[in-house]
Protein backbone atom coordinates (compact mmCIF):
# COMPACT_ATOMS: atom_id res chain seq x y z
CA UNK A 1 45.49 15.61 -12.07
CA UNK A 2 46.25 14.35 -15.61
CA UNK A 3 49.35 12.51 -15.97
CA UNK A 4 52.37 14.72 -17.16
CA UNK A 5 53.96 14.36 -20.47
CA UNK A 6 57.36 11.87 -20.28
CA UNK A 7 58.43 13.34 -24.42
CA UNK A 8 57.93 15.59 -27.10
CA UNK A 9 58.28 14.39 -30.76
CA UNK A 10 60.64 16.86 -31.82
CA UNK A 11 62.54 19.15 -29.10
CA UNK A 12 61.73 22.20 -31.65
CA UNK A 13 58.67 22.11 -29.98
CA UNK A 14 60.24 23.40 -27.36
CA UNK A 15 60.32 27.60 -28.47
CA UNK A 16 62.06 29.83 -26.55
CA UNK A 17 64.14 27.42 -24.46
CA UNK A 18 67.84 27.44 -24.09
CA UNK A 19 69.86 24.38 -23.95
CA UNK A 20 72.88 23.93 -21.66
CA UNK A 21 75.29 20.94 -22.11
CA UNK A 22 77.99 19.56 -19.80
CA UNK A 23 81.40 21.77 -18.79
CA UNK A 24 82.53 18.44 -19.56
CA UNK A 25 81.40 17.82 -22.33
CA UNK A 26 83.94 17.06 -25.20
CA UNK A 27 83.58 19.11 -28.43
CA UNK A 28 82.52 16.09 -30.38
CA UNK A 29 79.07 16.11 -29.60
CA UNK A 30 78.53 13.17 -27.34
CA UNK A 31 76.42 14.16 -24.60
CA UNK A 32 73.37 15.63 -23.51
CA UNK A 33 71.94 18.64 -23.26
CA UNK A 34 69.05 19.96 -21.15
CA UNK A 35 66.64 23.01 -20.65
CA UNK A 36 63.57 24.01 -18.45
CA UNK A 37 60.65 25.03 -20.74
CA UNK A 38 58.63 28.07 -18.48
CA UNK A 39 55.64 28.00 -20.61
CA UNK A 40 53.13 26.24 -22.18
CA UNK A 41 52.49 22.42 -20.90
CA UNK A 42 55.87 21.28 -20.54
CA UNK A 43 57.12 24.39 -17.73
CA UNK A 44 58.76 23.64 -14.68
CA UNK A 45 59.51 20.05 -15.92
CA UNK A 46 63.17 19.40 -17.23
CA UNK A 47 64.20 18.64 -21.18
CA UNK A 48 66.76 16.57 -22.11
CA UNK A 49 67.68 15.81 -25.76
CA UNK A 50 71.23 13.73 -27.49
CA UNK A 51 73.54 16.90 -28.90
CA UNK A 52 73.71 15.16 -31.85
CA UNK A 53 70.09 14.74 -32.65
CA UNK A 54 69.34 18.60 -31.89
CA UNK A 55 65.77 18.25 -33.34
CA UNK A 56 64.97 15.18 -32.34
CA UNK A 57 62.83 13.88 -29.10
CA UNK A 58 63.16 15.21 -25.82
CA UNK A 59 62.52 13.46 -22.94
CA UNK A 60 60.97 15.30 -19.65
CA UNK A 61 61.46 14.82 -16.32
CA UNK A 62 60.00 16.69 -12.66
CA UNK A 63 62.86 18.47 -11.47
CA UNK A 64 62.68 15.93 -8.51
CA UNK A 65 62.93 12.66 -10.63
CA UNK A 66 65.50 14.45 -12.24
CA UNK A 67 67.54 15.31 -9.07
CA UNK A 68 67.03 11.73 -7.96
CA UNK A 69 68.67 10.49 -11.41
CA UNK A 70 72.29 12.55 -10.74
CA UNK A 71 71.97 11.83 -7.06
CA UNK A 72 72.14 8.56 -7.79
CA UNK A 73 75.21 8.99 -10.42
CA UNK A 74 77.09 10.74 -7.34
C-alpha cells in the first residue's frame, strides 16, 4: 500500500471541500480550520490549514491520527 500523502502545496487543491473552523474561534482569524476531501487521493483523510493562510498548505491526517491528536488535548 503506498504511503499516504501527510500535505498538499496549496489547500486550493483541495476543490469542492468545505472548511469548518472552531465555535470558538475568535473573529480575528487565529485558528484552524479543517475539511474532509471525498474525492480524488486525499478522501477520507482529514485537512487542516491556518485561517489566515487560506491558500496556503494543508496538512492531512487519517481520521484516527486525527482523533488521537484531540483525545489527547482532552
Amino acid at each position: 500500500m503506498p504511503a499516504l500523502p501527510r500535505y498538499v502545496p496549496s489547500s486550493t487543491c483541495l476543490h469542492g471541500v468545505r472548511w469548518r473552523r472552531s465555535s470558538r474561534s475568535t473573529g480575528m482569524n487565529n485558528c484552524v480550520e479543517t475539511a474532509r476531501p471525498a474525492a480524488g487521493p486525499w478522501a477520507g483523510l482529514l485537512a487542516v490549514r491556518d485561517s489566515k493562510n487560506t491558500s496556503g498548505p494543508a496538512l492531512l491526517f487519517a481520521p484516527a491520527a486525527w482523533e488521537g491528536f484531540i483525545a489527547s488535548l482532552r
